[in-house]
C-alpha atoms as a PDB file:
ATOM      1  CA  UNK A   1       0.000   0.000   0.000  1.00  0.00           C
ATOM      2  CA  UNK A   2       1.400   3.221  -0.475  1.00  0.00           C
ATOM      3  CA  UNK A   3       2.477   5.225   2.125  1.00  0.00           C
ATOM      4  CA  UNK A   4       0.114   7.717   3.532  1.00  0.00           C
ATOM      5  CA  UNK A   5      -2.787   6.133   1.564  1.00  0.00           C
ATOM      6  CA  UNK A   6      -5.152   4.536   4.458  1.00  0.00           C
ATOM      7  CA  UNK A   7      -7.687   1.549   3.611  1.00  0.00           C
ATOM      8  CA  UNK A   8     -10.868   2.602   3.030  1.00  0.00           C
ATOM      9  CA  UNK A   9      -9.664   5.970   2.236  1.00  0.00           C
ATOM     10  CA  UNK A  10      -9.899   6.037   6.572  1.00  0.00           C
ATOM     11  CA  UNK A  11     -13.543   5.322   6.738  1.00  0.00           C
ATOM     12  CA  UNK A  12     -15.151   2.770   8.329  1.00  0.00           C
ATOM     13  CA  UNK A  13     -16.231  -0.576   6.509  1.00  0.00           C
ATOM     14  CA  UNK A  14     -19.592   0.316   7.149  1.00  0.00           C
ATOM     15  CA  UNK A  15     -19.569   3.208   5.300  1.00  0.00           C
ATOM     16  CA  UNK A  16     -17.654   1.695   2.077  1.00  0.00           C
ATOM     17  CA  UNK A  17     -20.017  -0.975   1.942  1.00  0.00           C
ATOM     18  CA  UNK A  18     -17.086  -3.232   1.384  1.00  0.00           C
ATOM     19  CA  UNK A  19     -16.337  -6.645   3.615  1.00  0.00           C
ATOM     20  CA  UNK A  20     -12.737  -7.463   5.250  1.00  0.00           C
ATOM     21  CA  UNK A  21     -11.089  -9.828   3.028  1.00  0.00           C
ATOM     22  CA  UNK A  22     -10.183 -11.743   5.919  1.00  0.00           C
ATOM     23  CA  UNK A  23     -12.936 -12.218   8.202  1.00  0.00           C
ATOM     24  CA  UNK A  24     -15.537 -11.831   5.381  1.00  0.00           C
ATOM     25  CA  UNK A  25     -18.949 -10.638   5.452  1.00  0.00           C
ATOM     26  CA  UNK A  26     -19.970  -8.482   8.747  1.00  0.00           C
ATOM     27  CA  UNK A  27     -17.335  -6.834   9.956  1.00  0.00           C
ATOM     28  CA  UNK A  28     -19.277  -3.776  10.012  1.00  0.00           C
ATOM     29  CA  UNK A  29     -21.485  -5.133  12.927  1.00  0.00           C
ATOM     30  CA  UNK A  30     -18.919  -6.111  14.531  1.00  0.00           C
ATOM     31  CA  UNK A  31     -16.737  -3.347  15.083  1.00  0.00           C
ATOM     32  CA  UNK A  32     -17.907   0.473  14.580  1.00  0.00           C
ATOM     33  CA  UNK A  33     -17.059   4.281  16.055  1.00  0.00           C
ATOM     34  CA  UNK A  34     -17.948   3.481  19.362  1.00  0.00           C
ATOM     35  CA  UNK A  35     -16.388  -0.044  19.271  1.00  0.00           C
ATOM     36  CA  UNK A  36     -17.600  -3.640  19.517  1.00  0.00           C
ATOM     37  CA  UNK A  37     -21.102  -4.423  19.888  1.00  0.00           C
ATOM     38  CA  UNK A  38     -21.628  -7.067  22.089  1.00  0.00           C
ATOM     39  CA  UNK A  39     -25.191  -8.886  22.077  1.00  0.00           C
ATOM     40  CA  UNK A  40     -25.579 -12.125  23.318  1.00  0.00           C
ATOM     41  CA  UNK A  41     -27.468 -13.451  20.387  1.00  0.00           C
ATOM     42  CA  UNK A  42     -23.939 -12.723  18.203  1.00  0.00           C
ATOM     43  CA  UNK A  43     -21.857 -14.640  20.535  1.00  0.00           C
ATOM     44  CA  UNK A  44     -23.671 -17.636  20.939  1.00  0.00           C
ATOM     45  CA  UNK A  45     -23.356 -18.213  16.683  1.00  0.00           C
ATOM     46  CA  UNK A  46     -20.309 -19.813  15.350  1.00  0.00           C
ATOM     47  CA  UNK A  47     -17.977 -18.017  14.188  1.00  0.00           C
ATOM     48  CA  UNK A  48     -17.191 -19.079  10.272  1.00  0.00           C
ATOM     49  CA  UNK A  49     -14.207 -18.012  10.319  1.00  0.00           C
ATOM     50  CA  UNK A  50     -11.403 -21.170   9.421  1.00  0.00           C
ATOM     51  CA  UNK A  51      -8.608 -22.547  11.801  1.00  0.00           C
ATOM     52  CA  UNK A  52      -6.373 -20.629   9.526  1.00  0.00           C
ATOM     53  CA  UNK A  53      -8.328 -17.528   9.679  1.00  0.00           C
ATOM     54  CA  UNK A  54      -8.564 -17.497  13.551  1.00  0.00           C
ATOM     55  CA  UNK A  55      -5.080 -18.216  14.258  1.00  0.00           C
ATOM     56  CA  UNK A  56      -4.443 -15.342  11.859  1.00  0.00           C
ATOM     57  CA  UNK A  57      -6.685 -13.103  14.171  1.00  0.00           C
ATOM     58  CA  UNK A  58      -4.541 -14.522  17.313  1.00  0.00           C
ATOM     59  CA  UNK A  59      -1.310 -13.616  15.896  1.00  0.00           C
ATOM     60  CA  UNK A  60      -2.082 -10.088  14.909  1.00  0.00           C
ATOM     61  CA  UNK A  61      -3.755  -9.478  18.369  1.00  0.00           C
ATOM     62  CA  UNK A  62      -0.751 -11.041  19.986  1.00  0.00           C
ATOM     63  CA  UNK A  63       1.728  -8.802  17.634  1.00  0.00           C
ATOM     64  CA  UNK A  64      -0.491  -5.686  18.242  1.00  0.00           C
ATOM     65  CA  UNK A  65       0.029  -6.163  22.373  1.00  0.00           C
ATOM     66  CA  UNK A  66       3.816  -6.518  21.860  1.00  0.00           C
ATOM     67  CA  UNK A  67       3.840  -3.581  19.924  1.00  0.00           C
ATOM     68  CA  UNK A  68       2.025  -1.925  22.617  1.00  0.00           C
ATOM     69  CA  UNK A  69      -1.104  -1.251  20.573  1.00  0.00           C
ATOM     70  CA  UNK A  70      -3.571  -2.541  23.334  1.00  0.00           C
ATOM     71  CA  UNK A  71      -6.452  -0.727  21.768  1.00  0.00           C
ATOM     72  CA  UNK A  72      -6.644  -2.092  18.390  1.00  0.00           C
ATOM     73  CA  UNK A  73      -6.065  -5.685  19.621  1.00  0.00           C
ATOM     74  CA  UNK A  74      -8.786  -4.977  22.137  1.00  0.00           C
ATOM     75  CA  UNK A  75     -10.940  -4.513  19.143  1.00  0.00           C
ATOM     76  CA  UNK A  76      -9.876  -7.461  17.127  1.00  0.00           C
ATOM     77  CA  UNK A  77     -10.351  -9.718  20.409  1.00  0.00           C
ATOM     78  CA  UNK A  78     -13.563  -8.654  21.220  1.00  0.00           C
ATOM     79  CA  UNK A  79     -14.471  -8.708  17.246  1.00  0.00           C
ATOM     80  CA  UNK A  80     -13.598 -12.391  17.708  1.00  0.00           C
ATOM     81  CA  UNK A  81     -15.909 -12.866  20.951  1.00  0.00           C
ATOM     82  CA  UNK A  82     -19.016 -11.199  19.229  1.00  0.00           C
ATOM     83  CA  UNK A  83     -18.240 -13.673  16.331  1.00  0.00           C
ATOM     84  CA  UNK A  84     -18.357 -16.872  18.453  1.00  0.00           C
ATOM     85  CA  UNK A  85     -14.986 -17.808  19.529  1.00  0.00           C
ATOM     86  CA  UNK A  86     -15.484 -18.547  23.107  1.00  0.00           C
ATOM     87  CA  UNK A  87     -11.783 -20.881  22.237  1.00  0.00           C
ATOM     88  CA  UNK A  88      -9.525 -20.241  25.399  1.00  0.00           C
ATOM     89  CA  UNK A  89      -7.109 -18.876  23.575  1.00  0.00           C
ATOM     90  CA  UNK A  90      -9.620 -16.269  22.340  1.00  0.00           C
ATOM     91  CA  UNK A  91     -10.790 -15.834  26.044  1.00  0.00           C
ATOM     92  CA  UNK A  92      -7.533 -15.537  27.257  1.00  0.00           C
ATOM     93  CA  UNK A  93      -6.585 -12.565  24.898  1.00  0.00           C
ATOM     94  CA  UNK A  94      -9.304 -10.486  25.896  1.00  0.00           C
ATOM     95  CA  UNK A  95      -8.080 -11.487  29.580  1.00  0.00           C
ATOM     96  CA  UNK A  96      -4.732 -10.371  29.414  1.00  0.00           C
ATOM     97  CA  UNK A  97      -5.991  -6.991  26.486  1.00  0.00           C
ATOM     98  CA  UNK A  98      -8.166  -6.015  29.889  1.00  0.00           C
ATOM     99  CA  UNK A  99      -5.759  -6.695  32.474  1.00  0.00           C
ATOM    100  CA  UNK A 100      -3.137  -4.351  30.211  1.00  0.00           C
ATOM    101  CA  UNK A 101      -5.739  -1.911  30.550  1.00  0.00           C
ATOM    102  CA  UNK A 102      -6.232  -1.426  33.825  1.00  0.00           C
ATOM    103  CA  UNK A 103      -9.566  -2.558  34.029  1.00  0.00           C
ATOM    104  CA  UNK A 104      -9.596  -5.007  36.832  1.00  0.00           C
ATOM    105  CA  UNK A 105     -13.195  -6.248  37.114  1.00  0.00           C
ATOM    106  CA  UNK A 106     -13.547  -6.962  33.456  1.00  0.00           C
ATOM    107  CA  UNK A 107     -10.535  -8.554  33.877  1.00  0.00           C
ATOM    108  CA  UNK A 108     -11.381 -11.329  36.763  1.00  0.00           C
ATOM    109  CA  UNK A 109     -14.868 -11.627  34.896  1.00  0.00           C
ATOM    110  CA  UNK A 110     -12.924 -12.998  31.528  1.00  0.00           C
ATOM    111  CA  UNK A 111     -10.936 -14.990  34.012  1.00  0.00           C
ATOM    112  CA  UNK A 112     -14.176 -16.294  35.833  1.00  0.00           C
ATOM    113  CA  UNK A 113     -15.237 -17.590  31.727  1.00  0.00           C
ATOM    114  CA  UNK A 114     -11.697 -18.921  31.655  1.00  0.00           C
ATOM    115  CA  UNK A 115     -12.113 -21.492  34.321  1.00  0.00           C
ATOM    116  CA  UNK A 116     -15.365 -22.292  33.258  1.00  0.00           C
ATOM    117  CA  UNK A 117     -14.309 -23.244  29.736  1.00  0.00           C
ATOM    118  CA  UNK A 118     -10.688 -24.079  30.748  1.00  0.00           C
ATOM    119  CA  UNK A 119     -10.437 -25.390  34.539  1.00  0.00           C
ATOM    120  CA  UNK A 120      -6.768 -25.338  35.909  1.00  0.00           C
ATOM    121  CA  UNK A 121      -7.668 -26.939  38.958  1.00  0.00           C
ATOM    122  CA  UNK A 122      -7.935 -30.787  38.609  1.00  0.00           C
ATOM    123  CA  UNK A 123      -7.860 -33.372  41.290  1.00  0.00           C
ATOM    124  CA  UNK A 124      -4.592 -35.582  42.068  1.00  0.00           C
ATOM    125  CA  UNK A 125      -1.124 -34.521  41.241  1.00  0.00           C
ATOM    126  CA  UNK A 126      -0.733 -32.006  37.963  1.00  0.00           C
ATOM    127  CA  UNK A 127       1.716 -30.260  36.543  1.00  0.00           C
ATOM    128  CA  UNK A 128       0.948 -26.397  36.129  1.00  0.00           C
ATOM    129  CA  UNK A 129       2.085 -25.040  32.712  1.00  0.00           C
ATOM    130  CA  UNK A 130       2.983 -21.557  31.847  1.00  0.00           C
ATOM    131  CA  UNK A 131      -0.267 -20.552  30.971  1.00  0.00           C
ATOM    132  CA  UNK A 132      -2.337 -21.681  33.453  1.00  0.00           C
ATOM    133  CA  UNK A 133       0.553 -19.761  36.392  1.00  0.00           C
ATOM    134  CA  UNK A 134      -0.080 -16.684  34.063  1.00  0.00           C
ATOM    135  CA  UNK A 135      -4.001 -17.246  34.760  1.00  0.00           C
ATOM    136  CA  UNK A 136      -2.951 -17.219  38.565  1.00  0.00           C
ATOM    137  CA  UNK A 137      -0.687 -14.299  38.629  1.00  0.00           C
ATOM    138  CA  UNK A 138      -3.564 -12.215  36.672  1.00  0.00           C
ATOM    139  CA  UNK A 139      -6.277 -13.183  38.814  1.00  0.00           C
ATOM    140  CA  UNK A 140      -4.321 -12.458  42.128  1.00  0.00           C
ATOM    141  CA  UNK A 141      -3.480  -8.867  40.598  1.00  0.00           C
ATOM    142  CA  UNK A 142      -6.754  -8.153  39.759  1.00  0.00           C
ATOM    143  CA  UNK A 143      -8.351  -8.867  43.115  1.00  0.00           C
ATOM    144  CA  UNK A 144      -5.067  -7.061  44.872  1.00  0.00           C
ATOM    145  CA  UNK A 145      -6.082  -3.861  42.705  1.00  0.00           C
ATOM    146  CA  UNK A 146      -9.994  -4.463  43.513  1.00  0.00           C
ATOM    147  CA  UNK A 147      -8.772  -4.239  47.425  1.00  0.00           C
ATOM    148  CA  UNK A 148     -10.191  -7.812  48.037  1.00  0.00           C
ATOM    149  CA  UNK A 149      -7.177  -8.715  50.027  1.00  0.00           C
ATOM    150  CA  UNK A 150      -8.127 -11.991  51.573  1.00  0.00           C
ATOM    151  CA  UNK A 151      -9.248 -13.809  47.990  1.00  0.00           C
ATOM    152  CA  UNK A 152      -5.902 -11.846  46.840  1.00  0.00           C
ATOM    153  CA  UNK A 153      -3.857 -13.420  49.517  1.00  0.00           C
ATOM    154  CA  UNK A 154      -5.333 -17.148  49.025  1.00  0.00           C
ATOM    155  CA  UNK A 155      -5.147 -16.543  44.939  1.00  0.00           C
ATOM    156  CA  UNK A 156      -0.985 -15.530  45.642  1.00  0.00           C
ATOM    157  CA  UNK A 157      -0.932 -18.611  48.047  1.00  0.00           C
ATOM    158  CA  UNK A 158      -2.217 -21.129  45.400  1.00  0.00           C
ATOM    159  CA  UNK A 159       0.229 -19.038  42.637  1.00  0.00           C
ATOM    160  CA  UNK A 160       3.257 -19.887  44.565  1.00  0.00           C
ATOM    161  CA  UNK A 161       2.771 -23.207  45.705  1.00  0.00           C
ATOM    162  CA  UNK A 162       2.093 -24.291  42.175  1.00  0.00           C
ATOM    163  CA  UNK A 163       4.655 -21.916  40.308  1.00  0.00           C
ATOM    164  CA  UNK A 164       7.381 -23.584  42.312  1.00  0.00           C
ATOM    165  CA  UNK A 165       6.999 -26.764  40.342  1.00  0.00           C
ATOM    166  CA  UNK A 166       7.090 -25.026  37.078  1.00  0.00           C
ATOM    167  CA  UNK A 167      10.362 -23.024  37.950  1.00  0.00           C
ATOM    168  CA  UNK A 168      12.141 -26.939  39.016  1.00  0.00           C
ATOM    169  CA  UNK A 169      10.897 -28.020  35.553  1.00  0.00           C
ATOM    170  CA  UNK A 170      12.987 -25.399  33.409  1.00  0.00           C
ATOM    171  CA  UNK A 171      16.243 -25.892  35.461  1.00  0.00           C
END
């Protein structure tokens, strides 16, 4: 594209009346001025988008947060969510795009999905893997930053007794 040309000639893809090559038809629902709409009728369809496609969606949101552009991969991870992809992976971005934002409650309430869809506790010995400690660490900041100490303290408790195990692995 060349420089200083913008898609769209930097309107929105309602307004074009054109679809997004790579999520096809309806992005204009999904995502306008004011940002995502989020009805639950949306979410509960599936979103027909391919493997390929939604792994393509991860990856930019997950390039966009290194880059430090938290508010465009907000958009594209709650684009995702209104389209259907309750994945963990897809429930875990908006987690962590939240959590970079400062908003705590929203936050623990993505995390609170998370364990419904994605349960890290289990019964009998497991090992903890790198993702499910991250879950920890973000739901014992959140409640820290919400002032609920005593869930804080017991969510830090159950961090470091099963982040130990995980730090003996690597060595």
């Amino acid at each position: 594209m060349p420089e200083g040309r913008k898609p769209n000639g930097g309107r929105p893809l309602a307004e074009t009346g054109r679809h997004d090559p790579v999520l096809g038809r309806g992005l204009e629902k999904v995502v306008d001025s004011a940002g995502p709409i989020l009805d639950a009728q949306s979410r509960a369809q599936p979103t027909g988008l391919s493997t390929r496609q939604r792994d393509f969606l991860l990856l930019n949101i997950f390039v966009l947060t290194q880059h430090g552009y938290i508010q465009r991969a907000s958009v594209l991870a709650e684009a995702l969510y209104v389209l259907g992809d309750g994945t963990p992976e897809a429930v875990l971005a908006r987690t962590v795009l939240r959590f970079f934002s400062g908003d705590w409650s929203a936050a623990l309430a993505c995390l609170e999905e998370l364990d419904r869809i994605d349960p890290i506790e289990r019964f009998g010995p497991y090992t903890m893997n790198d993702r499910q400690r991250m879950r920890r660490y973000l739901k014992a900041r959140c409640l820290f930053e919400l002032h609920q100490h005593v869930p804080a303290r017991d969510a830090v408790e159950s961090y470091l007794r099963h982040g130990t195990e995980g730090a003996e692995e690597m060595e």
